[in-house]
N, C-alpha and C. Protein backbone atom coordinates (compact mmCIF):
# COMPACT_ATOMS: atom_id res chain seq x y z
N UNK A 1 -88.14 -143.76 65.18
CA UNK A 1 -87.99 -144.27 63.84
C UNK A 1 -86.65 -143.83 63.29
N UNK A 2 -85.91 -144.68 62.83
CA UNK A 2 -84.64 -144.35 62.07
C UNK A 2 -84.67 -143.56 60.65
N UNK A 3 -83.98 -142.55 60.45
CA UNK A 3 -84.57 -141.52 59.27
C UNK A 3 -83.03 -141.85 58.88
N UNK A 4 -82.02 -142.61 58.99
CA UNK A 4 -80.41 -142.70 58.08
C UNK A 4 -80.12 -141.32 58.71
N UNK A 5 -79.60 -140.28 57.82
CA UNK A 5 -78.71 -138.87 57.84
C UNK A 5 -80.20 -137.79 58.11
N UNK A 6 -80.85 -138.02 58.15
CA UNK A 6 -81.92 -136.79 58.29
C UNK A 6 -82.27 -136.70 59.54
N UNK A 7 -82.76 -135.16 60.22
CA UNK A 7 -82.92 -135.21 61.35
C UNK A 7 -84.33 -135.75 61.59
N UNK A 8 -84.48 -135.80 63.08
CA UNK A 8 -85.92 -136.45 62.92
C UNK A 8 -87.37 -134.98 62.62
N UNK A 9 -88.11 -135.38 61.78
CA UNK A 9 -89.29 -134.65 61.55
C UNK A 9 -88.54 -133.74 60.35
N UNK A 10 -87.52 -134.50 59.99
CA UNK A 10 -86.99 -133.41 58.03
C UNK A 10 -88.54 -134.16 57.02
N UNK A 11 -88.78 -135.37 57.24
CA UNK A 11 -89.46 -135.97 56.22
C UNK A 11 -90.90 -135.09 56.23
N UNK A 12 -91.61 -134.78 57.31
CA UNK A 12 -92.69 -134.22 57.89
C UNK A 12 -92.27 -132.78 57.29
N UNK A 13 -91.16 -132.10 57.76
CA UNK A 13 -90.86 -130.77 57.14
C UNK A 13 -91.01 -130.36 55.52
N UNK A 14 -90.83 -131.49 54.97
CA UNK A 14 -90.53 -131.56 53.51
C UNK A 14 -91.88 -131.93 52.97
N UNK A 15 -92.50 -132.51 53.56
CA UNK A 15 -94.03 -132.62 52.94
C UNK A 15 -94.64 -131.47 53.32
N UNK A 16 -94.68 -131.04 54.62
CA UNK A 16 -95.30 -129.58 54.60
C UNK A 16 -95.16 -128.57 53.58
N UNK A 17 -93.24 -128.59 53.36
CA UNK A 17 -93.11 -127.31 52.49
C UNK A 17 -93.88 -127.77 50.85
N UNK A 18 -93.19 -129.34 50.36
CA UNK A 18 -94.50 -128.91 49.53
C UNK A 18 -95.89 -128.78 49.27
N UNK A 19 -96.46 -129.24 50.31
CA UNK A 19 -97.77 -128.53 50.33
C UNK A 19 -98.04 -127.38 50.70
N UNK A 20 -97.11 -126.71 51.23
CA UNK A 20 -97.28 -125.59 50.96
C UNK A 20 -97.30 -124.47 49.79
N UNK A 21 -95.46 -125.22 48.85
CA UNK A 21 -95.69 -124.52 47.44
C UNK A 21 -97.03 -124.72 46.77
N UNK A 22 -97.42 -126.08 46.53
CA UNK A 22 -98.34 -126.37 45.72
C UNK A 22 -99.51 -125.55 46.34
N UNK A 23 -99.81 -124.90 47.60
CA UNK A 23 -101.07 -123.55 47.83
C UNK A 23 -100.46 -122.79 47.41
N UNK A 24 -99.68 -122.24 47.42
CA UNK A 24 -99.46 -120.70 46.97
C UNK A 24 -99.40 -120.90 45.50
N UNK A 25 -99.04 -122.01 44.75
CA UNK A 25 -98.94 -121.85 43.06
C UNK A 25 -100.62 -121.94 42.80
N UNK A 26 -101.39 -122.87 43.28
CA UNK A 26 -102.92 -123.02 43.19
C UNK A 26 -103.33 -121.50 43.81
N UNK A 27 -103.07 -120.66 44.99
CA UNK A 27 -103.50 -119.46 45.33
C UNK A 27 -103.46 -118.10 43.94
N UNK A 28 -102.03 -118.63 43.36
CA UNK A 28 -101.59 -117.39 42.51
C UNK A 28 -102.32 -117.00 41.13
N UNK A 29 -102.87 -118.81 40.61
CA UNK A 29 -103.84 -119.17 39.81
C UNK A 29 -105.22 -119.25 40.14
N UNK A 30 -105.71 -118.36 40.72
CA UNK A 30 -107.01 -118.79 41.55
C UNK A 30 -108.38 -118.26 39.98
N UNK A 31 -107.53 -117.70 38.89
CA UNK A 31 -108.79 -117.45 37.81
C UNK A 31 -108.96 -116.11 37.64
N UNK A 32 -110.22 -115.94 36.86
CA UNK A 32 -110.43 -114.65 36.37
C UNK A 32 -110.71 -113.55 37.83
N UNK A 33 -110.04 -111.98 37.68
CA UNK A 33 -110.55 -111.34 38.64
C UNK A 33 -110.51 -109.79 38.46
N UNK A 34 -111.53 -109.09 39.12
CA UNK A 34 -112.08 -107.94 38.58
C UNK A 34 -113.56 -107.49 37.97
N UNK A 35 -113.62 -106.83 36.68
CA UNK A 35 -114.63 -107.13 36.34
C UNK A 35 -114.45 -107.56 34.77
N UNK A 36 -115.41 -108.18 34.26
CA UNK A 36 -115.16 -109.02 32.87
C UNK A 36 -115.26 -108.10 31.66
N UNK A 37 -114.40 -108.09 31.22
CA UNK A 37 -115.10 -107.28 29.63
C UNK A 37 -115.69 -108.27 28.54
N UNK A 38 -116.04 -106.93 27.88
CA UNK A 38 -116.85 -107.26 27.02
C UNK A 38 -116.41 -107.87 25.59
N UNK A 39 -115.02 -107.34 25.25
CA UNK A 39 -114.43 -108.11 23.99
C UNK A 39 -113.46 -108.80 24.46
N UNK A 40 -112.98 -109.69 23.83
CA UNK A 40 -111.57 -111.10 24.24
C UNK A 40 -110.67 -110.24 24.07
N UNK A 41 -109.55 -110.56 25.90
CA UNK A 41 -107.99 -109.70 25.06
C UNK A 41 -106.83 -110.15 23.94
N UNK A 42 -107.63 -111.25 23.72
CA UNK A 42 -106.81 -111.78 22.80
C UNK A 42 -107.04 -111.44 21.43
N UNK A 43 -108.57 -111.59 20.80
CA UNK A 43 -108.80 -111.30 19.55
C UNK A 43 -110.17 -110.96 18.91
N UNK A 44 -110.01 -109.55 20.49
CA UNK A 44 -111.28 -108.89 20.41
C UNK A 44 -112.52 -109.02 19.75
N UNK A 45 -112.49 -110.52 20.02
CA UNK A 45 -114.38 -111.11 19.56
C UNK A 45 -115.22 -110.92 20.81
N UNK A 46 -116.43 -110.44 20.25
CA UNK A 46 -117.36 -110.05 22.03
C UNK A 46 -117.45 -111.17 22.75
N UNK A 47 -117.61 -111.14 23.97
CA UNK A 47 -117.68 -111.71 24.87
C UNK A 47 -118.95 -112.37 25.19
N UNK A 48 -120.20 -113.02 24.78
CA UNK A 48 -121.22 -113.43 25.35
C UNK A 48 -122.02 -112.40 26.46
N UNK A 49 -122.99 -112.16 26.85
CA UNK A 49 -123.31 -111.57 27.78
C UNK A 49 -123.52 -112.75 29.29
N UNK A 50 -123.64 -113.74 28.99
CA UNK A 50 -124.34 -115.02 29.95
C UNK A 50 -122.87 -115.19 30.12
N UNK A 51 -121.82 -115.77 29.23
CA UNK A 51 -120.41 -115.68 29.78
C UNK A 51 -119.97 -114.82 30.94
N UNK A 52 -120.29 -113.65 30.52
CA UNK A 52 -119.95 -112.55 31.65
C UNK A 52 -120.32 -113.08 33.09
N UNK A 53 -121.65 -113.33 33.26
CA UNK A 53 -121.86 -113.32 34.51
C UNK A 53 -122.28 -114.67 34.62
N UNK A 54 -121.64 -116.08 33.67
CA UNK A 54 -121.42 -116.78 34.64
C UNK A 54 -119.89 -117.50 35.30
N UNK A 55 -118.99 -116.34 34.50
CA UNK A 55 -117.64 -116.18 34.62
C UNK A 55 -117.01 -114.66 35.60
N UNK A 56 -117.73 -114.39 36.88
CA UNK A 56 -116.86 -112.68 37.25
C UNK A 56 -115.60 -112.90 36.48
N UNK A 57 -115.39 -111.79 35.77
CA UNK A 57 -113.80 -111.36 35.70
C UNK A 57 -113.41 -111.78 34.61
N UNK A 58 -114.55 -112.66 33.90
CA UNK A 58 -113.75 -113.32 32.43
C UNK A 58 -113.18 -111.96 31.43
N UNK A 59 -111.78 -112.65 30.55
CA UNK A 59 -111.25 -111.87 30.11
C UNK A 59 -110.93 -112.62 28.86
N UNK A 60 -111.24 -113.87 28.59
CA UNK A 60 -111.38 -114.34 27.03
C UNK A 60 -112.51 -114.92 26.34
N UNK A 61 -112.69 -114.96 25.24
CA UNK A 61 -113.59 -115.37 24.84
C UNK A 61 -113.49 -117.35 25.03
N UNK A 62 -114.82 -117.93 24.33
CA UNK A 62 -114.28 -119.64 24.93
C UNK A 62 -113.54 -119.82 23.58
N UNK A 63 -113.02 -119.54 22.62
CA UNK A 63 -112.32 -120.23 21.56
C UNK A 63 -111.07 -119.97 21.92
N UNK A 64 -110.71 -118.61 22.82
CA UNK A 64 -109.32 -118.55 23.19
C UNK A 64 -108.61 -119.32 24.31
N UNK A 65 -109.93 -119.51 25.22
CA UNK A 65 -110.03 -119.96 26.38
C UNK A 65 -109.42 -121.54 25.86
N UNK A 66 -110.43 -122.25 25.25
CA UNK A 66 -110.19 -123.60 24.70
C UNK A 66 -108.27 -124.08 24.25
N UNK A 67 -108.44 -122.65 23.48
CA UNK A 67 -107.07 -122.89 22.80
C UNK A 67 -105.82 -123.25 24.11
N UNK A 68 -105.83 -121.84 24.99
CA UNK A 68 -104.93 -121.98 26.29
C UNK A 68 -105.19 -123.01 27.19
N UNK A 69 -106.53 -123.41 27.60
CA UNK A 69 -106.54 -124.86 28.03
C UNK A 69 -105.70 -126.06 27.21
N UNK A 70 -105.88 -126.39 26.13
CA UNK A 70 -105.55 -127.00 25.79
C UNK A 70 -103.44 -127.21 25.38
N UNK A 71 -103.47 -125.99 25.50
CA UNK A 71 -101.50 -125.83 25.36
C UNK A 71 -101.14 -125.80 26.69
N UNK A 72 -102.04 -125.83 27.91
CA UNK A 72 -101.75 -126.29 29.30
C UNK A 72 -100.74 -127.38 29.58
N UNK A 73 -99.95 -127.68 30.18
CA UNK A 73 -99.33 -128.97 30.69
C UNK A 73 -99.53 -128.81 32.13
N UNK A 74 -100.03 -129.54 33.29
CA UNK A 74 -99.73 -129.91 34.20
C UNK A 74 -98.12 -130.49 34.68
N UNK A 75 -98.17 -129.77 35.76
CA UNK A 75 -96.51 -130.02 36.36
C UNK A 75 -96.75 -130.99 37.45
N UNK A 76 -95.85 -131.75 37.15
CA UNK A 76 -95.63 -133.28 38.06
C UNK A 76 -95.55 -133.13 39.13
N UNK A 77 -95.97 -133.38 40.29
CA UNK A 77 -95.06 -133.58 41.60
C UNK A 77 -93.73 -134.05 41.88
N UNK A 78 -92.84 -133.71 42.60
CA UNK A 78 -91.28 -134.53 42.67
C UNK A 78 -91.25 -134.44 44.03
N UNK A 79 -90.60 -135.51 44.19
CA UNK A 79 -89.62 -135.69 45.16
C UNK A 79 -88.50 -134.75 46.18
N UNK A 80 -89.28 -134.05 46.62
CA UNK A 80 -87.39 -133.42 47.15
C UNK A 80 -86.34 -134.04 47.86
N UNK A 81 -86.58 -135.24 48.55
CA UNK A 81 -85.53 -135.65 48.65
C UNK A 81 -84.66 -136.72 47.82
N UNK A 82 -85.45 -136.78 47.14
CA UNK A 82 -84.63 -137.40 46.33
C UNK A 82 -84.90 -139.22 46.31
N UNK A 83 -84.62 -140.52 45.71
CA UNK A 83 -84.67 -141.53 45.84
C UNK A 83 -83.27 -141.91 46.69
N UNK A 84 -83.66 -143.02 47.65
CA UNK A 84 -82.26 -143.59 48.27
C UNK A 84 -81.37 -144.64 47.34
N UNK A 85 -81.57 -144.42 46.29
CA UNK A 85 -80.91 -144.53 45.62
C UNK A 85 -79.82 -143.74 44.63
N UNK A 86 -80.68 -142.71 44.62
CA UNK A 86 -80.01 -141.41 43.95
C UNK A 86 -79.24 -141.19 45.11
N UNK A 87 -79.37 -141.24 46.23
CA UNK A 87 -78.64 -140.58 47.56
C UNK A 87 -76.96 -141.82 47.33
N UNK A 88 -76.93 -142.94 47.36
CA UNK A 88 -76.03 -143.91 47.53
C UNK A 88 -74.99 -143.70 46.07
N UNK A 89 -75.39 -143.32 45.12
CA UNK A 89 -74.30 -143.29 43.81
C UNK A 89 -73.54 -142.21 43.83
């Protein structure tokens, strides 16, 4: 198969590596861990007891929880090589 300027198996290389970042950023975020306390570190309201254990490791309460879900953005996937078009200008 003709790949233009890339060697052969760069395209294969480049999908690996990002599937690879995208495990280790999903690994690094894997959630609560340890053991859970009992008040939120955010604004030390107690914690539920049923929260506790059906969350190991929880460390906010759900109104804080809600709040940081919600100021979440998901990050896009890109391209690393770029469009062959971006490549030609």
């Amino acid at each position: 198969m003709a790949g233009g300027w890339a060697r052969d198996g760069a395209v294969q290389e480049q999908i690996d590596a990002s599937i690879q970042d995208e495990l280790k950023r999903m690994q690094a975020n894997k959630g609560p861990v340890g053991e859970s306390l009992t008040h939120c570190a955010e604004c030390d309201e107690e914690i539920p007891d049923a929260r506790r254990k059906a969350i190991p490791g929880v460390k906010l309460c759900i109104d804080c929880m809600q709040e940081r879900d919600a100021a979440f953005k998901a990050r896009p996937g890109f391209n690393r090589r770029g469009s062959k078009d971006s490549q030609l200008r």
